[in-house]
PDB file of N, CA and C in Angstrom:
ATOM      1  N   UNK A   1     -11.077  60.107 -36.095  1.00  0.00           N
ATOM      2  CA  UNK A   1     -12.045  60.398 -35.085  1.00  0.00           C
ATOM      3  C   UNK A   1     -13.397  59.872 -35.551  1.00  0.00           C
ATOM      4  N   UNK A   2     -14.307  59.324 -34.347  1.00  0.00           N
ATOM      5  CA  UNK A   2     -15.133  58.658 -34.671  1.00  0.00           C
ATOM      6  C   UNK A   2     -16.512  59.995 -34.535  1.00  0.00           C
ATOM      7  N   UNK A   3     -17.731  59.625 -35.993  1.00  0.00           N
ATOM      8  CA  UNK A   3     -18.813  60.578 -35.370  1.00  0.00           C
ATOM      9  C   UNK A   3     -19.505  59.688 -35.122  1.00  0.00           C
ATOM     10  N   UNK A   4     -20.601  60.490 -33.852  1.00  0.00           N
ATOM     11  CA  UNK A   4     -21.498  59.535 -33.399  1.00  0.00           C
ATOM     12  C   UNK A   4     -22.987  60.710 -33.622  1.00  0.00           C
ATOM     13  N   UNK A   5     -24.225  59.671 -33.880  1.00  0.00           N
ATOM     14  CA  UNK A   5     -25.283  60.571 -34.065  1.00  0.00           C
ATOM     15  C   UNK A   5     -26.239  60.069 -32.795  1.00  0.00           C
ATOM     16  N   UNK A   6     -26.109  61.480 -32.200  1.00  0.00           N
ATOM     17  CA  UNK A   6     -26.694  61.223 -30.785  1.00  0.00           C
ATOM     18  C   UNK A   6     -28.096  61.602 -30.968  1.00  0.00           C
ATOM     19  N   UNK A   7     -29.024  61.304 -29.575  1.00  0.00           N
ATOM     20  CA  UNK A   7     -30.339  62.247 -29.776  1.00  0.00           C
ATOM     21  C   UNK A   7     -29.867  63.459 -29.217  1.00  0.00           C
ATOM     22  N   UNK A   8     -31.267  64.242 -28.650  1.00  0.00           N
ATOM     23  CA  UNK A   8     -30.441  65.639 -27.597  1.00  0.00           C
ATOM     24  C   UNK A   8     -30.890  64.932 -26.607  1.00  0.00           C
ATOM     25  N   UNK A   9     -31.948  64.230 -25.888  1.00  0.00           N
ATOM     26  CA  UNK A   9     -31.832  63.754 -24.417  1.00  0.00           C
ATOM     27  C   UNK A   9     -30.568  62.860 -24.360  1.00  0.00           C
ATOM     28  N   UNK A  10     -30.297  62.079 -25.186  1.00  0.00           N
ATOM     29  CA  UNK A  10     -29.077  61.247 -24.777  1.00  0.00           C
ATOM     30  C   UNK A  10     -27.882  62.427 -24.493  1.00  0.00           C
ATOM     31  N   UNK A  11     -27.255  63.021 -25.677  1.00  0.00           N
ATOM     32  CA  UNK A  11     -26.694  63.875 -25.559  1.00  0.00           C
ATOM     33  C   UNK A  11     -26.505  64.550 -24.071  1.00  0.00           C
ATOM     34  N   UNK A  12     -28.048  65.211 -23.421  1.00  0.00           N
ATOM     35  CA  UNK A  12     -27.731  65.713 -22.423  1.00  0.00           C
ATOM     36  C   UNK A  12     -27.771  65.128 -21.233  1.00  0.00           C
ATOM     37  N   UNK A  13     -28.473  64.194 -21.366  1.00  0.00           N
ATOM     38  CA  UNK A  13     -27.587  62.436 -20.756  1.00  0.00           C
ATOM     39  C   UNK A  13     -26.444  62.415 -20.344  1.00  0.00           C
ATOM     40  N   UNK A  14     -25.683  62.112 -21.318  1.00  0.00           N
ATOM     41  CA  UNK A  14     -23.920  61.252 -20.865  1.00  0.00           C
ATOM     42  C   UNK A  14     -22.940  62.901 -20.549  1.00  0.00           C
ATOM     43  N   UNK A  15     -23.987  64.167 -21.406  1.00  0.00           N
ATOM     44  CA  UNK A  15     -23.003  64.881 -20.346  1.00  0.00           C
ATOM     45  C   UNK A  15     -22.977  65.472 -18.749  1.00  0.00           C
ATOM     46  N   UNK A  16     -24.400  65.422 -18.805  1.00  0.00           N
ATOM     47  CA  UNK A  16     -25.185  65.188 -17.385  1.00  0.00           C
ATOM     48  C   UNK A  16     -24.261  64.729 -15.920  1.00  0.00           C
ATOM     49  N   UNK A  17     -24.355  63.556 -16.564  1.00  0.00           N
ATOM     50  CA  UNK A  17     -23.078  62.784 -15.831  1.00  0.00           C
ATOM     51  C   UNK A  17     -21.927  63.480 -15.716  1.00  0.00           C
ATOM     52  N   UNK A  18     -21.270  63.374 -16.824  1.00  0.00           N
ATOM     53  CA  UNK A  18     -20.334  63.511 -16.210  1.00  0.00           C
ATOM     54  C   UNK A  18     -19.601  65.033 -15.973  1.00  0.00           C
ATOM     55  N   UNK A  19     -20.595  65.750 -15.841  1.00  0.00           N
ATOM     56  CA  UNK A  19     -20.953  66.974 -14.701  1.00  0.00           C
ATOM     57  C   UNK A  19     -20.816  66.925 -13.921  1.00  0.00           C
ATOM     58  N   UNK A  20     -21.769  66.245 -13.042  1.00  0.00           N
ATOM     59  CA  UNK A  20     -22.049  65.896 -11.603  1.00  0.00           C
ATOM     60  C   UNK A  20     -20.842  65.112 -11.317  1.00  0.00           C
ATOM     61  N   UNK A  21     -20.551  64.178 -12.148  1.00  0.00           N
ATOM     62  CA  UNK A  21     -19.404  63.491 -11.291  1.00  0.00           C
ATOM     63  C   UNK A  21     -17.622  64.601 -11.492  1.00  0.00           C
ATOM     64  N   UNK A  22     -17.746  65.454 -12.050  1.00  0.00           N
ATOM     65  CA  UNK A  22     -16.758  66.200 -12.095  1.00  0.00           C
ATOM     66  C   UNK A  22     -17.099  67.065 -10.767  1.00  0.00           C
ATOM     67  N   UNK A  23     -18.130  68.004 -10.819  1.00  0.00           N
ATOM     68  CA  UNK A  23     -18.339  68.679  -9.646  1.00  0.00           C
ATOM     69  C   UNK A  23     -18.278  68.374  -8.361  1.00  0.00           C
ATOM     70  N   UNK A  24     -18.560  66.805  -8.187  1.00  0.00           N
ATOM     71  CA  UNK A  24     -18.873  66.328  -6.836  1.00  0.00           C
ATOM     72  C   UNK A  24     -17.071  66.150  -6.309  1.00  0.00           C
ATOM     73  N   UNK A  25     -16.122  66.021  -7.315  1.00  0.00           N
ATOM     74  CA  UNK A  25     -15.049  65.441  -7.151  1.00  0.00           C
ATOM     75  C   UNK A  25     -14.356  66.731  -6.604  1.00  0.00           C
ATOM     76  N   UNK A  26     -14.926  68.129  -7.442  1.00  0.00           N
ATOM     77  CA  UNK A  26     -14.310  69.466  -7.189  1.00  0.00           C
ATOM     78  C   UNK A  26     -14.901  69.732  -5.909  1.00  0.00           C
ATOM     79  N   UNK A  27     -15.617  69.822  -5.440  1.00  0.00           N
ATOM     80  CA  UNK A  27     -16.023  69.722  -3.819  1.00  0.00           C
ATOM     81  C   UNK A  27     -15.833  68.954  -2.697  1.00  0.00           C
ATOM     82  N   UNK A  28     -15.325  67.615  -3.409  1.00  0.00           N
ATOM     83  CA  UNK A  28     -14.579  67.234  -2.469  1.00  0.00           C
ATOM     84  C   UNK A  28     -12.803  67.517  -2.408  1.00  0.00           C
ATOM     85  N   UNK A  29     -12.413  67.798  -3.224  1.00  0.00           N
ATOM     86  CA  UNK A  29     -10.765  68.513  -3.210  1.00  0.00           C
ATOM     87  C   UNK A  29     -10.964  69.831  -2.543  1.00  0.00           C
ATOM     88  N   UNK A  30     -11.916  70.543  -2.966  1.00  0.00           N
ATOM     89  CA  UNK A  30     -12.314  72.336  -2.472  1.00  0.00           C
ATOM     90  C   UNK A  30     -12.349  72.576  -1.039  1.00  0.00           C
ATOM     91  N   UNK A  31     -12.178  73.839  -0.625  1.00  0.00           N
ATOM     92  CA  UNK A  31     -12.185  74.077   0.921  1.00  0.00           C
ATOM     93  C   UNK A  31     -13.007  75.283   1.041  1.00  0.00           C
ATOM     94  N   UNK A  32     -13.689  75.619  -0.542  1.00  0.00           N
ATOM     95  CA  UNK A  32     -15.081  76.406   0.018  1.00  0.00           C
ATOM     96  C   UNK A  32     -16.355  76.823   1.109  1.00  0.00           C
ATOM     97  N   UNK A  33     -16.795  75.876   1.102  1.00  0.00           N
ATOM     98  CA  UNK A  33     -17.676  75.086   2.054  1.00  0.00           C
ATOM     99  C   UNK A  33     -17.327  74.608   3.255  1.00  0.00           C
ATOM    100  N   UNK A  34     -18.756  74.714   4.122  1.00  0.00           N
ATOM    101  CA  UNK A  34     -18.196  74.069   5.333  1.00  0.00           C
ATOM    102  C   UNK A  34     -18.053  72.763   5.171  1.00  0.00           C
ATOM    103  N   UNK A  35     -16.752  71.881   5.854  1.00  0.00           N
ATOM    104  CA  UNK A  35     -17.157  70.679   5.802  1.00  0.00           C
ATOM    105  C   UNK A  35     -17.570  69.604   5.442  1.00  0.00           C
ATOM    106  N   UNK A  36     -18.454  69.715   6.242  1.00  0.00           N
ATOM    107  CA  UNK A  36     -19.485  68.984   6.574  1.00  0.00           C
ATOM    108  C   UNK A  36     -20.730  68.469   5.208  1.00  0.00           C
ATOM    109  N   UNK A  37     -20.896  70.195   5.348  1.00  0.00           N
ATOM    110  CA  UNK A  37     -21.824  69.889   4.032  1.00  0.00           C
ATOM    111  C   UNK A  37     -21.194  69.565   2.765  1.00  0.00           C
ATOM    112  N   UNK A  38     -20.156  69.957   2.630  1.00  0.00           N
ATOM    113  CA  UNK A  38     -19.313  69.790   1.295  1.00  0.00           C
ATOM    114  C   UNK A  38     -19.214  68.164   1.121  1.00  0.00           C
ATOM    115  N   UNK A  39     -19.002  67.872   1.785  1.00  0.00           N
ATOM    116  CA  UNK A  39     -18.538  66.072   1.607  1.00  0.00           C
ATOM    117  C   UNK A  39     -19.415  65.519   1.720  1.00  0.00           C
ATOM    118  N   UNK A  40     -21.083  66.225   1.963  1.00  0.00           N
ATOM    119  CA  UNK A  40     -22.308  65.589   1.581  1.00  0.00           C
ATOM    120  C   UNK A  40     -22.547  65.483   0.837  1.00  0.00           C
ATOM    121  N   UNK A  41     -22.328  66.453  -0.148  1.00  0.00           N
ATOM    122  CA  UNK A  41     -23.105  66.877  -1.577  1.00  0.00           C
ATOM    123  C   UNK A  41     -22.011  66.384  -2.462  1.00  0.00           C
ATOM    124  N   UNK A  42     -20.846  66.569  -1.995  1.00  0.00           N
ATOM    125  CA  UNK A  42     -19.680  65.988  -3.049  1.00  0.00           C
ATOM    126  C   UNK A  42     -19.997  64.781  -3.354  1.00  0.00           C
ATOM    127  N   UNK A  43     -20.053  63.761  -2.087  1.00  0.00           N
ATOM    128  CA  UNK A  43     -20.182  62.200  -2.146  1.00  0.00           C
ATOM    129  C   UNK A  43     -21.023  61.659  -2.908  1.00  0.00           C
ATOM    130  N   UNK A  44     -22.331  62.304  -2.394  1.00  0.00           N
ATOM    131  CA  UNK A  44     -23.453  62.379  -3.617  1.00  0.00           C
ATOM    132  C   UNK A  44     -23.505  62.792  -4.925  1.00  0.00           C
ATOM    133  N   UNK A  45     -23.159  63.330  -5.074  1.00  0.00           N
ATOM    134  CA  UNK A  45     -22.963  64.065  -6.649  1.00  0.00           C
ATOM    135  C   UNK A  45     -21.788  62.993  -7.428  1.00  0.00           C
ATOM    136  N   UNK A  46     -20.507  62.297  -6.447  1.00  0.00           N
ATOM    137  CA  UNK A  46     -19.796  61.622  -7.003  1.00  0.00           C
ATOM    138  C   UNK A  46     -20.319  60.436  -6.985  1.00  0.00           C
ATOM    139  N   UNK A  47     -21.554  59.836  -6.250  1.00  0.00           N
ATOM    140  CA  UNK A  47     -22.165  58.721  -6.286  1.00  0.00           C
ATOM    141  C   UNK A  47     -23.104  59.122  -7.539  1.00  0.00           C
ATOM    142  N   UNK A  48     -23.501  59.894  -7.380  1.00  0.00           N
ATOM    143  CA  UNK A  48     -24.557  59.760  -9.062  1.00  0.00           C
ATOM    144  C   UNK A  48     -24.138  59.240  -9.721  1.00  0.00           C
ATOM    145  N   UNK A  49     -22.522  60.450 -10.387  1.00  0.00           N
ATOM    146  CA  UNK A  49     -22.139  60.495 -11.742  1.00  0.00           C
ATOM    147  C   UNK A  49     -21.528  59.032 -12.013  1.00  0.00           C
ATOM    148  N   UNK A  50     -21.166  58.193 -10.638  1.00  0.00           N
ATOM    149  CA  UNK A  50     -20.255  57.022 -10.653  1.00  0.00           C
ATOM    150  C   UNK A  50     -21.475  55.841 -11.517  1.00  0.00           C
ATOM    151  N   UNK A  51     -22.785  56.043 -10.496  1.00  0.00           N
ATOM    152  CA  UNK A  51     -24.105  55.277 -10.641  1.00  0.00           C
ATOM    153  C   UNK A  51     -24.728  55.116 -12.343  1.00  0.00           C
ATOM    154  N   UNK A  52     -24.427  56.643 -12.786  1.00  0.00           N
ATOM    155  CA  UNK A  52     -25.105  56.920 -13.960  1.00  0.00           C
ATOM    156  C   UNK A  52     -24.040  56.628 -15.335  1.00  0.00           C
ATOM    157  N   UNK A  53     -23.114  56.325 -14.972  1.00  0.00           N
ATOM    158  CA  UNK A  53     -21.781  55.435 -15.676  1.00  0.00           C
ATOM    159  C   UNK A  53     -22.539  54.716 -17.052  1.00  0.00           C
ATOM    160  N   UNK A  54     -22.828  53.601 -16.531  1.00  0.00           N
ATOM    161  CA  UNK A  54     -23.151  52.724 -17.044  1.00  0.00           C
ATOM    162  C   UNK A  54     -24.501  52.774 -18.012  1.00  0.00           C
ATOM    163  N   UNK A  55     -25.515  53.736 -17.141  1.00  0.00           N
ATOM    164  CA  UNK A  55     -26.055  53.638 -18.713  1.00  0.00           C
ATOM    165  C   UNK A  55     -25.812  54.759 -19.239  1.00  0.00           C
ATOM    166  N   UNK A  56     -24.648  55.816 -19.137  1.00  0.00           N
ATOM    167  CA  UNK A  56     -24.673  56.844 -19.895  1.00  0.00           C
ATOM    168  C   UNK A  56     -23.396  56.067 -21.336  1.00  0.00           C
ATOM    169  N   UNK A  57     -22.698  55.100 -20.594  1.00  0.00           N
ATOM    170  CA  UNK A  57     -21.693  54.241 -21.353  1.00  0.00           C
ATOM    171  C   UNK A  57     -22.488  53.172 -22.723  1.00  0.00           C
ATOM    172  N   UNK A  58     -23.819  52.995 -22.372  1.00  0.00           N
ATOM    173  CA  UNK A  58     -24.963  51.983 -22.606  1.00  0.00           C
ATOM    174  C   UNK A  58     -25.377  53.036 -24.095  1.00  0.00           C
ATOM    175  N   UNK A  59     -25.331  54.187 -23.625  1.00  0.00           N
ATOM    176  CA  UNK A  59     -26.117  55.017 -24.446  1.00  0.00           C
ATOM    177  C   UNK A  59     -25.353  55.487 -25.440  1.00  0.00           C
ATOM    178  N   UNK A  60     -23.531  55.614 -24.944  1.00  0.00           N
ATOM    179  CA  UNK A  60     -22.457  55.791 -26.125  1.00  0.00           C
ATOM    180  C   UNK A  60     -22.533  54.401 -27.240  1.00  0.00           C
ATOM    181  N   UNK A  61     -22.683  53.210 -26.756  1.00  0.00           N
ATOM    182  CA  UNK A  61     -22.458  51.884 -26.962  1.00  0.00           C
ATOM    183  C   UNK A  61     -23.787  52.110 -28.500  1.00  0.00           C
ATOM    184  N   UNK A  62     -25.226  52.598 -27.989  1.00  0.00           N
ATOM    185  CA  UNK A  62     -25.993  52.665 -29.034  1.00  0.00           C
ATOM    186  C   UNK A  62     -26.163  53.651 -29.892  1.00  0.00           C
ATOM    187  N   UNK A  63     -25.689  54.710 -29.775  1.00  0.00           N
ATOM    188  CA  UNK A  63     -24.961  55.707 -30.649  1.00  0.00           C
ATOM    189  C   UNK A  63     -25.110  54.999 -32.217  1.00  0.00           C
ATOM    190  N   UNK A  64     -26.075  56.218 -32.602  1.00  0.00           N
ATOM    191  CA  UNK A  64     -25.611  56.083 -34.775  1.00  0.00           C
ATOM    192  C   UNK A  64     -24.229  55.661 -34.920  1.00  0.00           C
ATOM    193  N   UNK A  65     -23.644  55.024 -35.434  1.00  0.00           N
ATOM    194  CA  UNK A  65     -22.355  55.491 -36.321  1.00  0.00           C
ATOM    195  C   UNK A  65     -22.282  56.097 -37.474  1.00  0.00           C
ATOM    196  N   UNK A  66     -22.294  57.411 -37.300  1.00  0.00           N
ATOM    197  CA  UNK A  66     -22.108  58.232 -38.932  1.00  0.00           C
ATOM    198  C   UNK A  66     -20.674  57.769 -39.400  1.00  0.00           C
ATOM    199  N   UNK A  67     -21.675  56.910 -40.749  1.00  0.00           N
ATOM    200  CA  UNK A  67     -20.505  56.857 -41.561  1.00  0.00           C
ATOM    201  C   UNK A  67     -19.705  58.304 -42.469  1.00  0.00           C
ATOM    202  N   UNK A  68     -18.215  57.507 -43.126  1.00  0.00           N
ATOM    203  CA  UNK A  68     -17.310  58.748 -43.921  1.00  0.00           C
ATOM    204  C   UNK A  68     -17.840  58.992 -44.839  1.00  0.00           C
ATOM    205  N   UNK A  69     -17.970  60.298 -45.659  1.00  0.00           N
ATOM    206  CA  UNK A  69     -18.687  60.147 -46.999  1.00  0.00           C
ATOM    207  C   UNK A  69     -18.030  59.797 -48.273  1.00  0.00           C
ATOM    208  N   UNK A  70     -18.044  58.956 -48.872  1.00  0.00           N
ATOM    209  CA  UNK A  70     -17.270  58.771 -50.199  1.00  0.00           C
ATOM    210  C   UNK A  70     -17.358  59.744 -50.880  1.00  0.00           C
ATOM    211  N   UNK A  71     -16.592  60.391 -51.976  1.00  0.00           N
ATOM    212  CA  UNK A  71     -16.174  60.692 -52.464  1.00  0.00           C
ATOM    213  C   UNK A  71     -17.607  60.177 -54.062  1.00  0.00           C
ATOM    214  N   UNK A  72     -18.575  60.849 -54.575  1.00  0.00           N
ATOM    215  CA  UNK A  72     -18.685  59.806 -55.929  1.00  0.00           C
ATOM    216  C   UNK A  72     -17.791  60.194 -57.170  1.00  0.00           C
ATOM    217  N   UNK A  73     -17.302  58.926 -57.800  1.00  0.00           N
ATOM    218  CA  UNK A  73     -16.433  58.860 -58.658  1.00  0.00           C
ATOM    219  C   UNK A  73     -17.368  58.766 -60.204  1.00  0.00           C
ATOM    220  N   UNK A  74     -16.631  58.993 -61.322  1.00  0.00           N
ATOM    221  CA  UNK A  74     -17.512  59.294 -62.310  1.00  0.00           C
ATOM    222  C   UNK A  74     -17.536  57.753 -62.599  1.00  0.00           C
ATOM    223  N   UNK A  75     -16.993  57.138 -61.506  1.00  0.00           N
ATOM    224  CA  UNK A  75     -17.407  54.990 -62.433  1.00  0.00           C
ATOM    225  C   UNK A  75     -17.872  54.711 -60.575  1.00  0.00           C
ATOM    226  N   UNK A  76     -19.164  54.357 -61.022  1.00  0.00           N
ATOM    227  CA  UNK A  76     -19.964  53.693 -60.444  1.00  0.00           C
ATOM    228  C   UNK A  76     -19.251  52.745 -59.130  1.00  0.00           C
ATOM    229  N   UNK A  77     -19.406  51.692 -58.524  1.00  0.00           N
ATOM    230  CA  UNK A  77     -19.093  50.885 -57.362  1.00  0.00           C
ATOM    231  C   UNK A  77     -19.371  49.586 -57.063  1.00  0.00           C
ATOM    232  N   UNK A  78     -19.061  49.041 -57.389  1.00  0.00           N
ATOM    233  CA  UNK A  78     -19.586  47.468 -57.573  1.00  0.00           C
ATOM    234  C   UNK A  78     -18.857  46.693 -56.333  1.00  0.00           C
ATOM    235  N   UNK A  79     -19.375  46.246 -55.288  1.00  0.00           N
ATOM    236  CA  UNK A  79     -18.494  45.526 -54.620  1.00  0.00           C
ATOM    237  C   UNK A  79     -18.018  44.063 -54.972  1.00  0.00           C
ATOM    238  N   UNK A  80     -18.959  43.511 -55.618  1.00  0.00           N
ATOM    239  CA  UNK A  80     -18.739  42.183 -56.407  1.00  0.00           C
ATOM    240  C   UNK A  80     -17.006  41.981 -56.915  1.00  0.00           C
ATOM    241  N   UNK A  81     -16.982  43.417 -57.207  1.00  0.00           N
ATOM    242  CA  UNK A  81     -15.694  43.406 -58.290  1.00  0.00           C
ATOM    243  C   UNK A  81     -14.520  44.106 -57.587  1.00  0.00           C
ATOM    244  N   UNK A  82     -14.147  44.586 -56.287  1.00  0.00           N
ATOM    245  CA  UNK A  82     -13.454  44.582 -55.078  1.00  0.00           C
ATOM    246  C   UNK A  82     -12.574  43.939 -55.471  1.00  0.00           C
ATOM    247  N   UNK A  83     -11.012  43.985 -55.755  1.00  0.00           N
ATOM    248  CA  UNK A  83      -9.926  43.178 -55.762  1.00  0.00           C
ATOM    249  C   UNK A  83      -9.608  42.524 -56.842  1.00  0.00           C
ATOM    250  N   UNK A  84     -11.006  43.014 -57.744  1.00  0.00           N
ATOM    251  CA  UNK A  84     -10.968  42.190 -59.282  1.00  0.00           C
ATOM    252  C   UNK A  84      -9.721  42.263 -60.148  1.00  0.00           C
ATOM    253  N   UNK A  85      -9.266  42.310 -61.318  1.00  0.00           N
ATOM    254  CA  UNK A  85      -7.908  42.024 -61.737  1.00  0.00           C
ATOM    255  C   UNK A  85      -8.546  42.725 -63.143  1.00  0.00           C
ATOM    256  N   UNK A  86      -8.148  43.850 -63.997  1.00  0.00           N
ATOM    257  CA  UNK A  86      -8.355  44.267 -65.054  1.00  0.00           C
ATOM    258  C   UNK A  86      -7.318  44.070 -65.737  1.00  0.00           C
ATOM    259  N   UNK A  87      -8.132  42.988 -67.627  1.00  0.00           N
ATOM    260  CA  UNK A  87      -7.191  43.134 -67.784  1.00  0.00           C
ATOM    261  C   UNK A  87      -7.263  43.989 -69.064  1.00  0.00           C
ATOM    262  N   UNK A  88      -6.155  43.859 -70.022  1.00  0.00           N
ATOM    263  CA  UNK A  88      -6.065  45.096 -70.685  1.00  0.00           C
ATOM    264  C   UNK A  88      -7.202  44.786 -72.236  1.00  0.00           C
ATOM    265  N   UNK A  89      -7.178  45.837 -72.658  1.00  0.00           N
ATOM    266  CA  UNK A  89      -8.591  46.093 -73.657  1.00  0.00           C
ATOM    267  C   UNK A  89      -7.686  46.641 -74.847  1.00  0.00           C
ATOM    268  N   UNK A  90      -8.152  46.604 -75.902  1.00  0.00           N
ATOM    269  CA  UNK A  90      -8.102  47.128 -77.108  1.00  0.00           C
ATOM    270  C   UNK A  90      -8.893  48.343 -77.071  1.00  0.00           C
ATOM    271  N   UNK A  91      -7.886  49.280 -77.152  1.00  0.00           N
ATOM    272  CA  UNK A  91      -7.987  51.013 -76.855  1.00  0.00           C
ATOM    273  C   UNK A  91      -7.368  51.078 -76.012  1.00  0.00           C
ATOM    274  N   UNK A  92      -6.825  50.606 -75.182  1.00  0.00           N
ATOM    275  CA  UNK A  92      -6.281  50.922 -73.839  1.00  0.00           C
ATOM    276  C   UNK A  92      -4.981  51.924 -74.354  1.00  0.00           C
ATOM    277  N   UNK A  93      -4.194  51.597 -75.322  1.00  0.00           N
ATOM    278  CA  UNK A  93      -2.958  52.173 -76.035  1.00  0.00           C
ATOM    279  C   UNK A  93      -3.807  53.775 -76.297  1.00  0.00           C
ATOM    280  N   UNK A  94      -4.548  54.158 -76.697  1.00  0.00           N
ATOM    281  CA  UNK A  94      -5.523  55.131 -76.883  1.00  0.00           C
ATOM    282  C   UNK A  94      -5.826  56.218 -75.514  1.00  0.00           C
ATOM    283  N   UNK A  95      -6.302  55.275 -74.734  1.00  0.00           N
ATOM    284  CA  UNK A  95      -6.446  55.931 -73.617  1.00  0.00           C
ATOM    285  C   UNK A  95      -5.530  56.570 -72.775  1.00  0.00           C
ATOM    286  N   UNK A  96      -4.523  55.556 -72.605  1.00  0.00           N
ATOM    287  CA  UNK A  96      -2.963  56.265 -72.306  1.00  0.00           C
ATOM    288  C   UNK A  96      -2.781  57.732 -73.213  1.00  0.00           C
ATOM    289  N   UNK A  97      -2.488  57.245 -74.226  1.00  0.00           N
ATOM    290  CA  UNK A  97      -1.968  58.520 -75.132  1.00  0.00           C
ATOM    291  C   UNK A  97      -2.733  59.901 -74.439  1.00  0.00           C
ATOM    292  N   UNK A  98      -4.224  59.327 -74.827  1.00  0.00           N
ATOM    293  CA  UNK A  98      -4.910  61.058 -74.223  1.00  0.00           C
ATOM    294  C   UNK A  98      -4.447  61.318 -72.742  1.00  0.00           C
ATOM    295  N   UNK A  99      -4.385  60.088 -71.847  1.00  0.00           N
ATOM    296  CA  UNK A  99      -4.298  60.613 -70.609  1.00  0.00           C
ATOM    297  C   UNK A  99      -2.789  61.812 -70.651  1.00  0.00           C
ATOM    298  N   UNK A 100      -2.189  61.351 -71.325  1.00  0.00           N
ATOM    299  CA  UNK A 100      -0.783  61.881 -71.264  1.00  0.00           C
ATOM    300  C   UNK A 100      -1.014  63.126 -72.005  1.00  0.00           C
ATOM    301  N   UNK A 101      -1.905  63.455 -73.133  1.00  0.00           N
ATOM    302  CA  UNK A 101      -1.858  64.831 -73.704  1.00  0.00           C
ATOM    303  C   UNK A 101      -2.694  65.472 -72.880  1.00  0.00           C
ATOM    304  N   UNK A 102      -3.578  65.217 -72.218  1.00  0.00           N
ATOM    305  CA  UNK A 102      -4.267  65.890 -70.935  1.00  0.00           C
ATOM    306  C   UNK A 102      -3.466  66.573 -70.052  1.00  0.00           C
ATOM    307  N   UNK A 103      -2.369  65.515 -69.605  1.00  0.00           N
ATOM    308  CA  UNK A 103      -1.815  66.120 -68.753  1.00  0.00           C
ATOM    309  C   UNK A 103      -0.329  67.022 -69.039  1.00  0.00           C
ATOM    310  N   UNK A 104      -0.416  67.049 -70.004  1.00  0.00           N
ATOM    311  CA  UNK A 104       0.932  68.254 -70.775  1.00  0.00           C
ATOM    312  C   UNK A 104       1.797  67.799 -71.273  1.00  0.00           C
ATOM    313  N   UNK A 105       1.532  65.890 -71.216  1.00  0.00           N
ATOM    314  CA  UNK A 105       2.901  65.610 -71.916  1.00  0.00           C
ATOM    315  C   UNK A 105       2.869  65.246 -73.323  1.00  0.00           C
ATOM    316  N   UNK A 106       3.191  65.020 -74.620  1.00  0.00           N
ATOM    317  CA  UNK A 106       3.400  64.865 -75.885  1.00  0.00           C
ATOM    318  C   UNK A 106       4.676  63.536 -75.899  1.00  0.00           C
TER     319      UNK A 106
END
């Protein structure tokens, strides 16, 4: 799932919309109302939310992208070195060993 870092007018922006265009749609399915008036205010309300589409879509489009947070690791990050190829070191036989008495084995 994606986060997005909104303002609060945008925010109450794109849901704005699509409020009105939900409501206008429920008044026009509904048999509350007379009529007449119902399919005034519906039409309208579904013409807004239809109208206000685009820049409420405009306004998702410029949305922060909050990035994931890494994790920091006790070795640093070098992207230079991305895919790099390590090769083996003198101590490395050393390092094994402890890793393995660390972890319970002998």
């Amino acid at each position: 799932m994606k986060k997005l870092l909104f303002t609060a007018p945008a925010f109450g922006f794109v849901v704005g919309t699509r409020i009105a265009l939900a409501f206008g749609l429920g008044l026009l399915v509904g048999e509350k109302l007379d009529p007449r008036r119902r399919r005034a205010v519906g039409l309208s309300l579904v013409g807004l939310g239809a109208v206000t589409t685009v820049p409420a879509a405009a306004a998702l489009a410029r949305a922060v992208r909050v990035p994931r947070r890494r994790v920091k690791g006790p070795v640093g990050h070098d992207p230079r070195l991305v895919g790099a190829t390590r090769f083996p070191r003198r101590g490395d036989e050393w390092d094994r060993l402890s890793d393995d008495l660390a972890s319970g084995w002998s």
